[in-house]
PDB file of N, CA and C in Angstrom:
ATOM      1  N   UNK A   1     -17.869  -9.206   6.650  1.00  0.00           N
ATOM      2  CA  UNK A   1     -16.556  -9.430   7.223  1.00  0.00           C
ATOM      3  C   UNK A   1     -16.051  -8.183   7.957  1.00  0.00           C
ATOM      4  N   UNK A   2     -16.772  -7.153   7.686  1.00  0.00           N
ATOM      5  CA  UNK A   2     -16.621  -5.827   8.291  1.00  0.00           C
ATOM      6  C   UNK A   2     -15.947  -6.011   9.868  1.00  0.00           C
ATOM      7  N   UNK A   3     -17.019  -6.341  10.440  1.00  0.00           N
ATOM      8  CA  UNK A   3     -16.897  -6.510  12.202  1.00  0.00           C
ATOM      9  C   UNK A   3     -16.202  -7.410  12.568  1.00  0.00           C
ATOM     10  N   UNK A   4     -15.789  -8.475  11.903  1.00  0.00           N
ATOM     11  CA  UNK A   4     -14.469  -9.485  12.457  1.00  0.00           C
ATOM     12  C   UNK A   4     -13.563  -9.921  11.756  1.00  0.00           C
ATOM     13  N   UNK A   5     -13.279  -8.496  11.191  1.00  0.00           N
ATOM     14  CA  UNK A   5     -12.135  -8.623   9.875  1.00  0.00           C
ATOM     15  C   UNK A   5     -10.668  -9.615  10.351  1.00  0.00           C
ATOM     16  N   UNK A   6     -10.451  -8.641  11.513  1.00  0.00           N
ATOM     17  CA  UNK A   6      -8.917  -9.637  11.843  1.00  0.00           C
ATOM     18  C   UNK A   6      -9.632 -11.073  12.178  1.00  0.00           C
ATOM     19  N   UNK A   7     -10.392 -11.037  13.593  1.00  0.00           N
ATOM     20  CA  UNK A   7     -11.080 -12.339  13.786  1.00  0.00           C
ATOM     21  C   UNK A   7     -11.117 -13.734  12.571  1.00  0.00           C
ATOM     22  N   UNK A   8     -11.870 -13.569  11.190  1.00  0.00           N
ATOM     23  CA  UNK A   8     -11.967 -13.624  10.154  1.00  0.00           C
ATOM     24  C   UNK A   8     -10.245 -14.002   9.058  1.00  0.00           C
ATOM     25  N   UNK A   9      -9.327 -13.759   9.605  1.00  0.00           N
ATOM     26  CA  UNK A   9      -8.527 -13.561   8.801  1.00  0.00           C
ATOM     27  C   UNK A   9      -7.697 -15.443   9.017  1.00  0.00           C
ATOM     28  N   UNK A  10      -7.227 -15.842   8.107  1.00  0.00           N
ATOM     29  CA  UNK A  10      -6.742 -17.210   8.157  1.00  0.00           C
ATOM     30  C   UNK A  10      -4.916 -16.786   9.359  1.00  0.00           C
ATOM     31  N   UNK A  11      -4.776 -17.713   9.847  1.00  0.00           N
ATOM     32  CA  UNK A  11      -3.384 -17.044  10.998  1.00  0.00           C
ATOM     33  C   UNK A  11      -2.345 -18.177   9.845  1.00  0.00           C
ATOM     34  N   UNK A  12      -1.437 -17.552  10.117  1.00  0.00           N
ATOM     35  CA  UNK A  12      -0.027 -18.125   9.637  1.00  0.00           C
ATOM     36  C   UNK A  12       0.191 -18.945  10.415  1.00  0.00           C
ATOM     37  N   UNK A  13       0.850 -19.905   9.680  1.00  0.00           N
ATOM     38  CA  UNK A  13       1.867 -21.332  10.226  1.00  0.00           C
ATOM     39  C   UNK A  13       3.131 -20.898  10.412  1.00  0.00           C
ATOM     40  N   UNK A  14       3.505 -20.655   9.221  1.00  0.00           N
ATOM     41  CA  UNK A  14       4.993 -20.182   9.587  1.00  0.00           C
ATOM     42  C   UNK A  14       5.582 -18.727   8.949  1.00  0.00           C
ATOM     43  N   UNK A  15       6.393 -18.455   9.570  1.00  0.00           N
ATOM     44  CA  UNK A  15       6.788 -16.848   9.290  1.00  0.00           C
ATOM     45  C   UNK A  15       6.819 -16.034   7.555  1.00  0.00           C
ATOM     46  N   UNK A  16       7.040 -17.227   6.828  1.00  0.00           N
ATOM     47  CA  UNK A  16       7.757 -16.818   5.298  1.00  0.00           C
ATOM     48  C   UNK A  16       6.177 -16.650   4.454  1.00  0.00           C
ATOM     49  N   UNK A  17       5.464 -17.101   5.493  1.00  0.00           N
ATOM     50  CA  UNK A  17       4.042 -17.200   4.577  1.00  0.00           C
ATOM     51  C   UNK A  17       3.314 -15.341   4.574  1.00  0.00           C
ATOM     52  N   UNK A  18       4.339 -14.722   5.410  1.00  0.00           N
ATOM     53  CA  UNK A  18       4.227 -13.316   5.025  1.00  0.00           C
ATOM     54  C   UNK A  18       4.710 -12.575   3.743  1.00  0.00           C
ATOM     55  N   UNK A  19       5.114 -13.402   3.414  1.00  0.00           N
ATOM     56  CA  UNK A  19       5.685 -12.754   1.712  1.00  0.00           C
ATOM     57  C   UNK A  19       5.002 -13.610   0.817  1.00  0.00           C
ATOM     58  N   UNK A  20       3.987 -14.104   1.241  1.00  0.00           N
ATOM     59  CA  UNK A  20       2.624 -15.172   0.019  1.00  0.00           C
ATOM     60  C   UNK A  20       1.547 -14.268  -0.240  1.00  0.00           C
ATOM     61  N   UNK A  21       1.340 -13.752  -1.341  1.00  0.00           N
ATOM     62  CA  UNK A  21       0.059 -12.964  -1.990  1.00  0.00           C
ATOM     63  C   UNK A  21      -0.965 -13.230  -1.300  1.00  0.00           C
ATOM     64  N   UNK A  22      -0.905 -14.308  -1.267  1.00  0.00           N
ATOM     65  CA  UNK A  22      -2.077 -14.967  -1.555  1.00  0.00           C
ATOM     66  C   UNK A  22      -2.836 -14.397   0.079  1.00  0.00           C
ATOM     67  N   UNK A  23      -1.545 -14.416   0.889  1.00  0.00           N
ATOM     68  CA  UNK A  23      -2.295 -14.215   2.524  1.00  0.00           C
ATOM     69  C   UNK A  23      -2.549 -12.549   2.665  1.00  0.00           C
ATOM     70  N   UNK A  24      -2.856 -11.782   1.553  1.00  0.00           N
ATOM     71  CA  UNK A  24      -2.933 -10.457   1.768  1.00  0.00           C
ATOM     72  C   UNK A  24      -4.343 -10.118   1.421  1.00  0.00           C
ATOM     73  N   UNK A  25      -5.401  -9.596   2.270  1.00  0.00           N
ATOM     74  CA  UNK A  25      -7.046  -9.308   2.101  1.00  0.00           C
ATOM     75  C   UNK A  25      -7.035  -7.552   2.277  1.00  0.00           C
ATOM     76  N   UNK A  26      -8.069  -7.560   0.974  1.00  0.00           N
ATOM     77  CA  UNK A  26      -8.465  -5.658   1.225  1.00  0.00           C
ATOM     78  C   UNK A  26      -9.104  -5.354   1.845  1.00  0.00           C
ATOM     79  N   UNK A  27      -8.728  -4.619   2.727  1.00  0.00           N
ATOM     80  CA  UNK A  27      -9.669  -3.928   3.744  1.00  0.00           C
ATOM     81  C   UNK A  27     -10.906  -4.122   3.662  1.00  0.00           C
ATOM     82  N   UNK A  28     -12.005  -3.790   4.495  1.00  0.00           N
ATOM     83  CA  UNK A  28     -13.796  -3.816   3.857  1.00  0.00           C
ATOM     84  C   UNK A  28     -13.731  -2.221   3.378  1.00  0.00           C
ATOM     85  N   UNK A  29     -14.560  -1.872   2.559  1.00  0.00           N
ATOM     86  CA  UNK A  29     -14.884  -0.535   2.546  1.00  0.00           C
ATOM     87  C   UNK A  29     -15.225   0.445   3.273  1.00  0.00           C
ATOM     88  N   UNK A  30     -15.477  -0.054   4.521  1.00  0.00           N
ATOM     89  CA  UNK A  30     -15.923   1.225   5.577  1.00  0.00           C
ATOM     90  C   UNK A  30     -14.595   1.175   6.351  1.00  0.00           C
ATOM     91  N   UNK A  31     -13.771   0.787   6.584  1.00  0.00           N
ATOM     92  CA  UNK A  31     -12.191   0.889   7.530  1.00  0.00           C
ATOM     93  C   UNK A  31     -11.530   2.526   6.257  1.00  0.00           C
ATOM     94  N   UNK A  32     -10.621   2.615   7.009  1.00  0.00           N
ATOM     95  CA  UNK A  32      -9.285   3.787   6.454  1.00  0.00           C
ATOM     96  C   UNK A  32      -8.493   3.413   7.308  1.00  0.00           C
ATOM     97  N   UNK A  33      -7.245   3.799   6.653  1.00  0.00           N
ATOM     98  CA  UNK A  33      -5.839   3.321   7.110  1.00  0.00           C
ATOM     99  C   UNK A  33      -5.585   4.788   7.494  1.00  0.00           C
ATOM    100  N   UNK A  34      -4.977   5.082   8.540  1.00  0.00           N
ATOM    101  CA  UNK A  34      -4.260   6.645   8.992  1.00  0.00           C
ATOM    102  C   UNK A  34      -2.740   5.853   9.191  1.00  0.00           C
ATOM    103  N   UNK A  35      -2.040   7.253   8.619  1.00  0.00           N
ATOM    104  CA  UNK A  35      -0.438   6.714   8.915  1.00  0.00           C
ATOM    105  C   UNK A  35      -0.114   8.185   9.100  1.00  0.00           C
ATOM    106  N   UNK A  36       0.604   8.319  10.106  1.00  0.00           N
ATOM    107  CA  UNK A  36       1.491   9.560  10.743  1.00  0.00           C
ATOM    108  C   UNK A  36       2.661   9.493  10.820  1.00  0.00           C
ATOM    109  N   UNK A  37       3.966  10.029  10.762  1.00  0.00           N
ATOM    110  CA  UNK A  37       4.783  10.189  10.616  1.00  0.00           C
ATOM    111  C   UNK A  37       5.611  11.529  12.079  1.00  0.00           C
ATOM    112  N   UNK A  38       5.357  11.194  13.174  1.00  0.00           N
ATOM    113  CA  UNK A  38       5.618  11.991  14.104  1.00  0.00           C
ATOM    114  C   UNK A  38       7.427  12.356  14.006  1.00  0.00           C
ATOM    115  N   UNK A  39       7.316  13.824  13.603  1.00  0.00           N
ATOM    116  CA  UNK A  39       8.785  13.847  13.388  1.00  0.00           C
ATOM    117  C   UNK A  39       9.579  13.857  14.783  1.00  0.00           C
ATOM    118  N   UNK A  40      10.865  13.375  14.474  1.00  0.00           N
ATOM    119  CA  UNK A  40      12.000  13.061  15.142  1.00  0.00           C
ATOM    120  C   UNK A  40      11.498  12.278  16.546  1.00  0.00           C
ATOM    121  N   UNK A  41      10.439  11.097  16.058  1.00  0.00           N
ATOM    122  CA  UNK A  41       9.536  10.487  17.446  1.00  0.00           C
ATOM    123  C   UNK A  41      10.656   9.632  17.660  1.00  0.00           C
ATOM    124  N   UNK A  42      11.300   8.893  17.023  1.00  0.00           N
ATOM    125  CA  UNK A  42      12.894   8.004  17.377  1.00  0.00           C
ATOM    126  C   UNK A  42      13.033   8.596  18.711  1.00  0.00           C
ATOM    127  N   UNK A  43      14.245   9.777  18.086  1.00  0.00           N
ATOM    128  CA  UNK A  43      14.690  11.180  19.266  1.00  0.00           C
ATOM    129  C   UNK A  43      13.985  11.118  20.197  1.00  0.00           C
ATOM    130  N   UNK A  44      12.818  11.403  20.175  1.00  0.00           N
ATOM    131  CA  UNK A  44      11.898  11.910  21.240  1.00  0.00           C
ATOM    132  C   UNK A  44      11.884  10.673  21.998  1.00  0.00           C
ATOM    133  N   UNK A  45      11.564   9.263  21.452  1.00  0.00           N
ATOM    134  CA  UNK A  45      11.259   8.018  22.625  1.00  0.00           C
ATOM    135  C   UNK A  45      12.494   7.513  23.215  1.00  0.00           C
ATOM    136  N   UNK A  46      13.458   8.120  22.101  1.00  0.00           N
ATOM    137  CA  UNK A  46      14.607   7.520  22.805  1.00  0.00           C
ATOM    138  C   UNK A  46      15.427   8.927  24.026  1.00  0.00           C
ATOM    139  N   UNK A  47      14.919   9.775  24.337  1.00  0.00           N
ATOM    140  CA  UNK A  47      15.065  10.488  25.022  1.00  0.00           C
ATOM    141  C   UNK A  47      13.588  10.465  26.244  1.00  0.00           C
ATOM    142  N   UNK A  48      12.939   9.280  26.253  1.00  0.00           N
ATOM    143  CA  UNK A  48      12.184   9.471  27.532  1.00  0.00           C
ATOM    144  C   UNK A  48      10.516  10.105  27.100  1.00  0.00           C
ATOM    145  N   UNK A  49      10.112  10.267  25.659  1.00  0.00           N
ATOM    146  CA  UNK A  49       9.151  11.362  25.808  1.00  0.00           C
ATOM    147  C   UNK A  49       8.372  10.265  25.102  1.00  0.00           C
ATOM    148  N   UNK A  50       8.080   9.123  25.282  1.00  0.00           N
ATOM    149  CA  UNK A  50       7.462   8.211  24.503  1.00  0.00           C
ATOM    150  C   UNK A  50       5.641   8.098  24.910  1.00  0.00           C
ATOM    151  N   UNK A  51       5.566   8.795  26.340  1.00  0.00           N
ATOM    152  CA  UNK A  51       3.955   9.106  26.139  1.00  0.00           C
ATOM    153  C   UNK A  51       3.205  10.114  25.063  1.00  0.00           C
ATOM    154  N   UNK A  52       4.141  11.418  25.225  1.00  0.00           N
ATOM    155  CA  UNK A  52       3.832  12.462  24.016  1.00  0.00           C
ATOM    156  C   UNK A  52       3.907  11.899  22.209  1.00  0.00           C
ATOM    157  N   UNK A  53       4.586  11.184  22.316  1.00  0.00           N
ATOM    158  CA  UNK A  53       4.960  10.461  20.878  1.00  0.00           C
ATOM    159  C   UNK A  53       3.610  10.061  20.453  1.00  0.00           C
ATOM    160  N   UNK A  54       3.102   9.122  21.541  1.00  0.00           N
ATOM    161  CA  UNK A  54       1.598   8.493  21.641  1.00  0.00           C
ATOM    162  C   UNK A  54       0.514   9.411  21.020  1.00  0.00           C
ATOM    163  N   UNK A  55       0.656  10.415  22.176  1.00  0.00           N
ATOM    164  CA  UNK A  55      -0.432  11.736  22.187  1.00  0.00           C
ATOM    165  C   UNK A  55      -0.617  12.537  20.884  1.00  0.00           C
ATOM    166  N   UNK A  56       0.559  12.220  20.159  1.00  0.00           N
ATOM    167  CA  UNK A  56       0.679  13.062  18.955  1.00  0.00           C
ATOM    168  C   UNK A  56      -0.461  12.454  18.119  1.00  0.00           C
ATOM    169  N   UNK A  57       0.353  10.749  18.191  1.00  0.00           N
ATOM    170  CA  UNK A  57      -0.364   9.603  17.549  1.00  0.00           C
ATOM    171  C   UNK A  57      -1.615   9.607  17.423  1.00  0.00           C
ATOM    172  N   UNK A  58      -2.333   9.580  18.609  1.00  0.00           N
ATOM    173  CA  UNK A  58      -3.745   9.195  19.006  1.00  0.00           C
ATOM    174  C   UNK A  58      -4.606  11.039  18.058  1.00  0.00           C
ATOM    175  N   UNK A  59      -3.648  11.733  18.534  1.00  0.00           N
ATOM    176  CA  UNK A  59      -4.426  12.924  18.069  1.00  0.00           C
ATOM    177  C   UNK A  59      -4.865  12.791  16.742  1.00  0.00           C
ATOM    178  N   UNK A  60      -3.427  12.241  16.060  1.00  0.00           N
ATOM    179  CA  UNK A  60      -4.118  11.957  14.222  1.00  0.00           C
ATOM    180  C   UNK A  60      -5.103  11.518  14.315  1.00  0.00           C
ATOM    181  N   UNK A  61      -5.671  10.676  14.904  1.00  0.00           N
ATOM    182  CA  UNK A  61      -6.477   9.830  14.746  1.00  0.00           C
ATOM    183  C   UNK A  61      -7.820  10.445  14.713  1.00  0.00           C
ATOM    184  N   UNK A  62      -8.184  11.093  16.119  1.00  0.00           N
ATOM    185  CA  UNK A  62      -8.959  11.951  16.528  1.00  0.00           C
ATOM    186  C   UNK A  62      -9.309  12.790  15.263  1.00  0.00           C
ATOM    187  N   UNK A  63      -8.171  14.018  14.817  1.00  0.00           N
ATOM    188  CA  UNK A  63      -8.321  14.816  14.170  1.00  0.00           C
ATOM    189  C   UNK A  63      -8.986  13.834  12.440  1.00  0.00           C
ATOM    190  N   UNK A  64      -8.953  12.882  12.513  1.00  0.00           N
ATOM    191  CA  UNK A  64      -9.762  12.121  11.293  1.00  0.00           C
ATOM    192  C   UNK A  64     -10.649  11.620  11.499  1.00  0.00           C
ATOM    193  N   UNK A  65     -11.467  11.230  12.537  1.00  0.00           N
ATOM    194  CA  UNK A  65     -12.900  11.525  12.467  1.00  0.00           C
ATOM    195  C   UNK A  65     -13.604  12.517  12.185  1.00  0.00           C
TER     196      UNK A  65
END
């Protein structure tokens, strides 16, 4: 299920079926989740700088391979 995890995944009917257990699958073992926290990126996109916000973004990413 690795390679067509989302593909693979059953789609919702209706919206509330996001709060059903049941529709929640664990990752495969070879994926990782990265989560960044770009400070004051609000500020920053809401002042116009929303490519750099990105750049920050994408860098986490980078820097975790």
């Amino acid at each position: 299920m690795t390679k067509n995890f989302y593909l693979e995944l059953p789609s919702f009917q209706q919206f509330e079926e996001f709060t059903h257990e049941e529709n929640y699958y664990s990752l495969p073992d070879d994926w990782f989740v990265i989560v960044a926290d770009i400070k004051k990126s609000t500020q920053a996109i809401r002042y116009g700088y929303y490519k750099e916000v990105n750049l920050i973004g994408a860098a986490s990413i980078i820097q975790a391979m």
